[in-house]
N, C-alpha and C. Protein backbone atom coordinates (compact mmCIF):
# COMPACT_ATOMS: atom_id res chain seq x y z
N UNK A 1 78.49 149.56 55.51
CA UNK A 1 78.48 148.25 56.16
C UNK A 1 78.90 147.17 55.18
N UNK A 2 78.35 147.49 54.04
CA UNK A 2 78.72 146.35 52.89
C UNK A 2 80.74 146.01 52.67
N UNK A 3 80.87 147.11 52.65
CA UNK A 3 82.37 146.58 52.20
C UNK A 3 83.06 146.17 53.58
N UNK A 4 82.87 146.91 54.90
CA UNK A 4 83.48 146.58 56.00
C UNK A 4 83.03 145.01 56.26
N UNK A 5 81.80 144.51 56.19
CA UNK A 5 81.38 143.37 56.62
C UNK A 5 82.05 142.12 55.31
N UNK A 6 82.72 142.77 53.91
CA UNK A 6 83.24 142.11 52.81
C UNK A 6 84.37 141.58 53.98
N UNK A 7 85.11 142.83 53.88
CA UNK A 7 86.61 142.89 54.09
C UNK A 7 86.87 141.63 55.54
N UNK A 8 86.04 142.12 56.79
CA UNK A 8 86.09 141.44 57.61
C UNK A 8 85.83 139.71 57.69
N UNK A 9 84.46 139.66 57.45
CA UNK A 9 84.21 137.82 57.35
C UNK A 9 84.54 137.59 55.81
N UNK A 10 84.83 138.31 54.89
CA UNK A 10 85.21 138.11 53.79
C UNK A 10 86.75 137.48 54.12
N UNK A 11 87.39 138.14 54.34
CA UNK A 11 89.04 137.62 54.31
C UNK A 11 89.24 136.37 55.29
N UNK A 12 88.33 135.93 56.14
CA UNK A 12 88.48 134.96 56.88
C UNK A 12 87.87 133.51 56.29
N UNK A 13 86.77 133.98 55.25
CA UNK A 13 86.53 132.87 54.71
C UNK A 13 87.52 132.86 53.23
N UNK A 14 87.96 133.93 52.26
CA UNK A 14 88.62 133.67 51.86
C UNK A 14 90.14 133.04 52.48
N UNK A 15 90.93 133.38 53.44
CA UNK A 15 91.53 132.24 53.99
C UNK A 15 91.57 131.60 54.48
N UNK A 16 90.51 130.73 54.85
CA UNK A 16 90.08 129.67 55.66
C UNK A 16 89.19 128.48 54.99
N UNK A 17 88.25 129.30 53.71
CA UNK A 17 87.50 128.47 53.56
C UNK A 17 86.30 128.65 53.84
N UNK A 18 85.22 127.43 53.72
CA UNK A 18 83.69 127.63 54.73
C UNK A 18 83.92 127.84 55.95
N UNK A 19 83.21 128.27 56.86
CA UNK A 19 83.42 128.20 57.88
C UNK A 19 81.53 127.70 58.49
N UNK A 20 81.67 127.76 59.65
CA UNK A 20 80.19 127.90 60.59
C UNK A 20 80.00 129.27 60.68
N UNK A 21 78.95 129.58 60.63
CA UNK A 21 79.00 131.07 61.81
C UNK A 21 79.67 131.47 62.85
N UNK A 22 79.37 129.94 63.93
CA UNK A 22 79.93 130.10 64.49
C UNK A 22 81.68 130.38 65.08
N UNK A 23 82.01 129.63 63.83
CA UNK A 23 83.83 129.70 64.06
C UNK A 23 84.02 130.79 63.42
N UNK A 24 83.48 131.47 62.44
CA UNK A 24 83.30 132.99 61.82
C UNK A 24 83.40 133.68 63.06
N UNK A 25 82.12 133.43 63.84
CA UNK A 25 82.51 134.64 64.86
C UNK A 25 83.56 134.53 65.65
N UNK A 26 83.70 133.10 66.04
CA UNK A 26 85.01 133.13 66.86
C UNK A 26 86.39 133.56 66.18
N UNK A 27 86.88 133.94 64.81
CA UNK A 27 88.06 134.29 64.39
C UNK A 27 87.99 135.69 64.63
N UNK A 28 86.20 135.90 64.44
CA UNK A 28 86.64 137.58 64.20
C UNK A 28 86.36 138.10 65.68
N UNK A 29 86.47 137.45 66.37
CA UNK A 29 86.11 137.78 68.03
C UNK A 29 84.92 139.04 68.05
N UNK A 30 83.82 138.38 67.60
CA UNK A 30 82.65 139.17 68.01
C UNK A 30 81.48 137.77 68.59
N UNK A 31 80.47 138.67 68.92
CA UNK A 31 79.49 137.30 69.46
C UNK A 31 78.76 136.59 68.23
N UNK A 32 78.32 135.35 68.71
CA UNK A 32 77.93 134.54 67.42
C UNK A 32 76.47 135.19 66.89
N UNK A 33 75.63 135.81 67.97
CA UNK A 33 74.39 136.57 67.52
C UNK A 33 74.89 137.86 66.18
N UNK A 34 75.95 138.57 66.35
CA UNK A 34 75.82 139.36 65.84
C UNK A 34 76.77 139.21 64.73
N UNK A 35 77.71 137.85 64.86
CA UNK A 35 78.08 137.25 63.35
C UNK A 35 76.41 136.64 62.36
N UNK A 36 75.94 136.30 62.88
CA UNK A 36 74.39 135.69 62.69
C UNK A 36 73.80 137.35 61.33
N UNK A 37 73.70 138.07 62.43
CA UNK A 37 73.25 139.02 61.46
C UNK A 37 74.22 139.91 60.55
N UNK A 38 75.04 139.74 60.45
CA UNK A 38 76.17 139.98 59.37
C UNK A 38 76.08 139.07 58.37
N UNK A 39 75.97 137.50 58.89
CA UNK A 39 75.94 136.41 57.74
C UNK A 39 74.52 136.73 57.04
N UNK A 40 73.39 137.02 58.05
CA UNK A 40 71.96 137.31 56.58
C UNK A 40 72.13 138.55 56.18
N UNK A 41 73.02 139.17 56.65
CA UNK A 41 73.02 140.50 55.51
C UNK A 41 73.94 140.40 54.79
N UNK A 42 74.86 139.85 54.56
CA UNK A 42 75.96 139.35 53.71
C UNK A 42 74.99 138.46 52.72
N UNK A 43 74.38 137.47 53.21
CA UNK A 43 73.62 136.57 52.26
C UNK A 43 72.52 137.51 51.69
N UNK A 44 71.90 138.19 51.83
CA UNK A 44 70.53 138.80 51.15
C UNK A 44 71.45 140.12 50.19
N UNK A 45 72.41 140.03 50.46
CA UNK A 45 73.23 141.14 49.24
C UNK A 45 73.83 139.84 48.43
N UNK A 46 73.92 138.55 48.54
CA UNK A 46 74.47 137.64 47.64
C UNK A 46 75.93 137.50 47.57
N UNK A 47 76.51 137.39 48.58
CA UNK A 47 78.04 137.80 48.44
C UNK A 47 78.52 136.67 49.35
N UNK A 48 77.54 136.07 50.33
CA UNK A 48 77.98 134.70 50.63
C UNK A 48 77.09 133.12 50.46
N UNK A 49 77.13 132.20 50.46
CA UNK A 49 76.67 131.40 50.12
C UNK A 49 76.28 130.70 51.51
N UNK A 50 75.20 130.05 51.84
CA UNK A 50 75.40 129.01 52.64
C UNK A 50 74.83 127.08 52.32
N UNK A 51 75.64 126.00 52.91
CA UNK A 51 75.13 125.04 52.47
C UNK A 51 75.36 123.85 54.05
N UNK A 52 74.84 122.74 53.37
CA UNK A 52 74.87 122.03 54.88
C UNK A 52 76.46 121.63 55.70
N UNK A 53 76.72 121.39 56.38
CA UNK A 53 77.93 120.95 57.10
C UNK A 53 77.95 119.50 56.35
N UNK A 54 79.22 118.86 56.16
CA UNK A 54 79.10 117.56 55.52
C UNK A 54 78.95 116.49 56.73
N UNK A 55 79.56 116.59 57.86
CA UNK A 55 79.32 115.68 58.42
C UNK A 55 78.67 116.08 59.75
N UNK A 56 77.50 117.10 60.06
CA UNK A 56 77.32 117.42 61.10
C UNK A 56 75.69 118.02 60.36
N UNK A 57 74.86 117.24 60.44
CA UNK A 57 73.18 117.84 59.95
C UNK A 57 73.22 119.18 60.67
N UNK A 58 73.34 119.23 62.09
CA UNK A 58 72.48 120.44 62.47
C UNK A 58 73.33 121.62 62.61
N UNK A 59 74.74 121.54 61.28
CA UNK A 59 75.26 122.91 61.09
C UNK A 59 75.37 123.04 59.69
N UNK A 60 75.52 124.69 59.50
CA UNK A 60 75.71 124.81 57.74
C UNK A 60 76.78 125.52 57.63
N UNK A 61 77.54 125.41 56.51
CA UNK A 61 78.73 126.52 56.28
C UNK A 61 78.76 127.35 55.37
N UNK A 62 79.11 128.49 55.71
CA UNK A 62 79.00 129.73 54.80
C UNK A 62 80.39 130.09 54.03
N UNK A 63 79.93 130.35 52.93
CA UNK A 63 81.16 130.63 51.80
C UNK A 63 81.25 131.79 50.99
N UNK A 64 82.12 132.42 50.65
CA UNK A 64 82.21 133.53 49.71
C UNK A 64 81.36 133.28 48.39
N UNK A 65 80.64 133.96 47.84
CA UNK A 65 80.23 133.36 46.76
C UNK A 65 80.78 134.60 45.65
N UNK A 66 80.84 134.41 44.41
CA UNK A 66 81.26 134.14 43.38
C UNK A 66 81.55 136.12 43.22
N UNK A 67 80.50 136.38 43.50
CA UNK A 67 80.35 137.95 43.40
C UNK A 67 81.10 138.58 45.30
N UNK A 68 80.59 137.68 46.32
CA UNK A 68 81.62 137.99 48.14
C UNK A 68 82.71 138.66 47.54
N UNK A 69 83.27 137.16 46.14
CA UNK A 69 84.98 137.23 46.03
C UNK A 69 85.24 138.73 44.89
N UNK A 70 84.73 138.93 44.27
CA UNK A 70 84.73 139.92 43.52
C UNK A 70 84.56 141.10 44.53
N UNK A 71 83.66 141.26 44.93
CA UNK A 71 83.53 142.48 46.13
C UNK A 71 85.05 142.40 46.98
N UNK A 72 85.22 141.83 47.68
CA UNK A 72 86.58 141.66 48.38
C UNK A 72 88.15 141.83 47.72
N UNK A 73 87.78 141.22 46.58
CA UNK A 73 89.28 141.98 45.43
C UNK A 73 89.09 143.14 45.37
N UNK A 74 87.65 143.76 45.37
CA UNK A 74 87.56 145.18 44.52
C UNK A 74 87.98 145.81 45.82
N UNK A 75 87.21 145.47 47.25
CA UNK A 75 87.96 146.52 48.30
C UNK A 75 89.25 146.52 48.77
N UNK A 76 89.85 145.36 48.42
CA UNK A 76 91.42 145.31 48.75
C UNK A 76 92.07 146.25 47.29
N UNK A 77 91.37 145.99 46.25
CA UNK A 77 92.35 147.01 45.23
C UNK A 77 92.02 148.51 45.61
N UNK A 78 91.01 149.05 46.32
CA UNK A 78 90.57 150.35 46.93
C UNK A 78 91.67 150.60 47.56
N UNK A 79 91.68 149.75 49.04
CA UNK A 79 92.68 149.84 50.03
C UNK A 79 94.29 149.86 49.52
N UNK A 80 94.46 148.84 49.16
CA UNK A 80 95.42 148.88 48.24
C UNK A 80 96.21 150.39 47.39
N UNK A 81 95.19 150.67 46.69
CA UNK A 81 95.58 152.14 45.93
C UNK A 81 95.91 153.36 46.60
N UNK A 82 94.74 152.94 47.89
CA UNK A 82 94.99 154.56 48.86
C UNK A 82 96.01 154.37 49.94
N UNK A 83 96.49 153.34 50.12
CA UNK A 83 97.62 153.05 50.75
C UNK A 83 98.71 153.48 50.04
N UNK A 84 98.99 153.31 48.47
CA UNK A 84 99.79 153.12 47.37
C UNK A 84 100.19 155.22 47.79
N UNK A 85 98.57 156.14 47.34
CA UNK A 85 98.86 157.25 47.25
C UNK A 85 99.66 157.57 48.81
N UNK A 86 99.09 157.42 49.65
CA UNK A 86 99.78 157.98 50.63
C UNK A 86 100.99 157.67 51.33
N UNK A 87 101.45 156.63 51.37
CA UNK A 87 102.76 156.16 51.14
C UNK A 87 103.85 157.49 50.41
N UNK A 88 103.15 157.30 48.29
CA UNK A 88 103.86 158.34 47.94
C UNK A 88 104.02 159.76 48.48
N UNK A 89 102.73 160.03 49.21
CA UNK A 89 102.43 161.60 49.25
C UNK A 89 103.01 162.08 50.42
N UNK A 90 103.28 160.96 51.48
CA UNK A 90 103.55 161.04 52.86
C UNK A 90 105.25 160.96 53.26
N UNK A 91 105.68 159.65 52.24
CA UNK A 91 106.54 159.09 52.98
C UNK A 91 107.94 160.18 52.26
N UNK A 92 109.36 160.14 52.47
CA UNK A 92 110.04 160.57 52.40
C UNK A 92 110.76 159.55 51.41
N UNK A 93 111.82 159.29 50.53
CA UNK A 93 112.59 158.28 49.37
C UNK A 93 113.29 156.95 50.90
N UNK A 94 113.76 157.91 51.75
CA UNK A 94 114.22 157.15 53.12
C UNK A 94 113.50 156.54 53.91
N UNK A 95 112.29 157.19 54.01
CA UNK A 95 111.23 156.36 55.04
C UNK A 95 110.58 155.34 54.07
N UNK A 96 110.38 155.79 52.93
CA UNK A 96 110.13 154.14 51.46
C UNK A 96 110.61 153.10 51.54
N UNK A 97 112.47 153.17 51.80
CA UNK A 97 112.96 152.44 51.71
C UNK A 97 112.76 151.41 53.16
N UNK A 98 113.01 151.94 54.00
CA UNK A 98 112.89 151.71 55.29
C UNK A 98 111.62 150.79 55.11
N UNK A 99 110.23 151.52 54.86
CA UNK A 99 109.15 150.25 54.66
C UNK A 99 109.27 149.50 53.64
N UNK A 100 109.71 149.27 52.59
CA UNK A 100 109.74 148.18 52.22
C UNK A 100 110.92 147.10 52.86
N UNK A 101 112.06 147.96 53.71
CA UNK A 101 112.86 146.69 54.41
C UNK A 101 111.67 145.63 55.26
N UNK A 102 111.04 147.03 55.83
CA UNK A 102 110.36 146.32 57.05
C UNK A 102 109.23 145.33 56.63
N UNK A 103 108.39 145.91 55.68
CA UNK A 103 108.09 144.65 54.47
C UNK A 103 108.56 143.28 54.64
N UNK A 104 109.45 143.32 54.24
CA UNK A 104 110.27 142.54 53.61
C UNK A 104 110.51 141.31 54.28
N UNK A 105 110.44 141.86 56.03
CA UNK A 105 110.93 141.30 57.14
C UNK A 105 109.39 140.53 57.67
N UNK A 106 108.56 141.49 57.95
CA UNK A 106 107.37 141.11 58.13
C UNK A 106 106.64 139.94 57.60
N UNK A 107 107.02 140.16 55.80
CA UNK A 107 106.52 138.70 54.98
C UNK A 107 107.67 137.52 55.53
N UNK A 108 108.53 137.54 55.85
CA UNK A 108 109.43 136.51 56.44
C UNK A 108 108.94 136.12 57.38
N UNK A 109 108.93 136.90 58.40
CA UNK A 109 107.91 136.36 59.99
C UNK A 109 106.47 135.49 59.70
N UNK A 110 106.14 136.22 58.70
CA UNK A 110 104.33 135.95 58.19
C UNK A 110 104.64 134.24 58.11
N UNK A 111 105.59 133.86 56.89
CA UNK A 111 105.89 132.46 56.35
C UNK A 111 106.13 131.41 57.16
N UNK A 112 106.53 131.71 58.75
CA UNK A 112 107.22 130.78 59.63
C UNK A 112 105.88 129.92 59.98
């Protein structure tokens, strides 16, 4: 649960920022009850932070904290690597090339 619950509200607050819970749950399209208990189990392992909303008292925003972000590099360099092996182990010198065109194309679309 720990690294799936990193990877998931992890990458959304790493690109987004704080968020609410609530807009947490709404990116990751689950219900806000059960973003709720992801955020205190994320917080009681120390991996997110929470503090008050600046301009809204009766909300708080939750943030990656210092060790979230460390956990979340470490499972993207996991993912990362075993993607890396199987690629090599799988793909053909032609079907390589082919994904990195498609790569290539994809980060173009991504930028628009």
């Amino acid at each position: 649960m720990r690294s799936q619950s990193v990877v998931h509200g992890g990458s959304a607050l790493d690109r987004n920022g704080a968020m609410t819970t609530s807009d947490l749950a709404a990116d990751q399209r689950v219900r806000p009850q059960s973003m709720a208990r992801a955020v205190g189990l994320l917080m009681e392992q120390n991996l997110i932070t929470r503090r008050a909303h600046p301009t809204d008292g009766r909300k708080s925003l939750v943030e990656l904290s210092d060790a979230g972000r460390a956990a979340l590099e470490a499972e993207r360099g996991r993912r990362a690597g075993w993607l890396a092996q199987a690629i090599e182990a799988e793909l053909t010198d032609e079907e390589r090339a082919l994904l990195a065109r498609s790569a290539a194309l994809l980060e173009r679309l991504s930028a628009r």
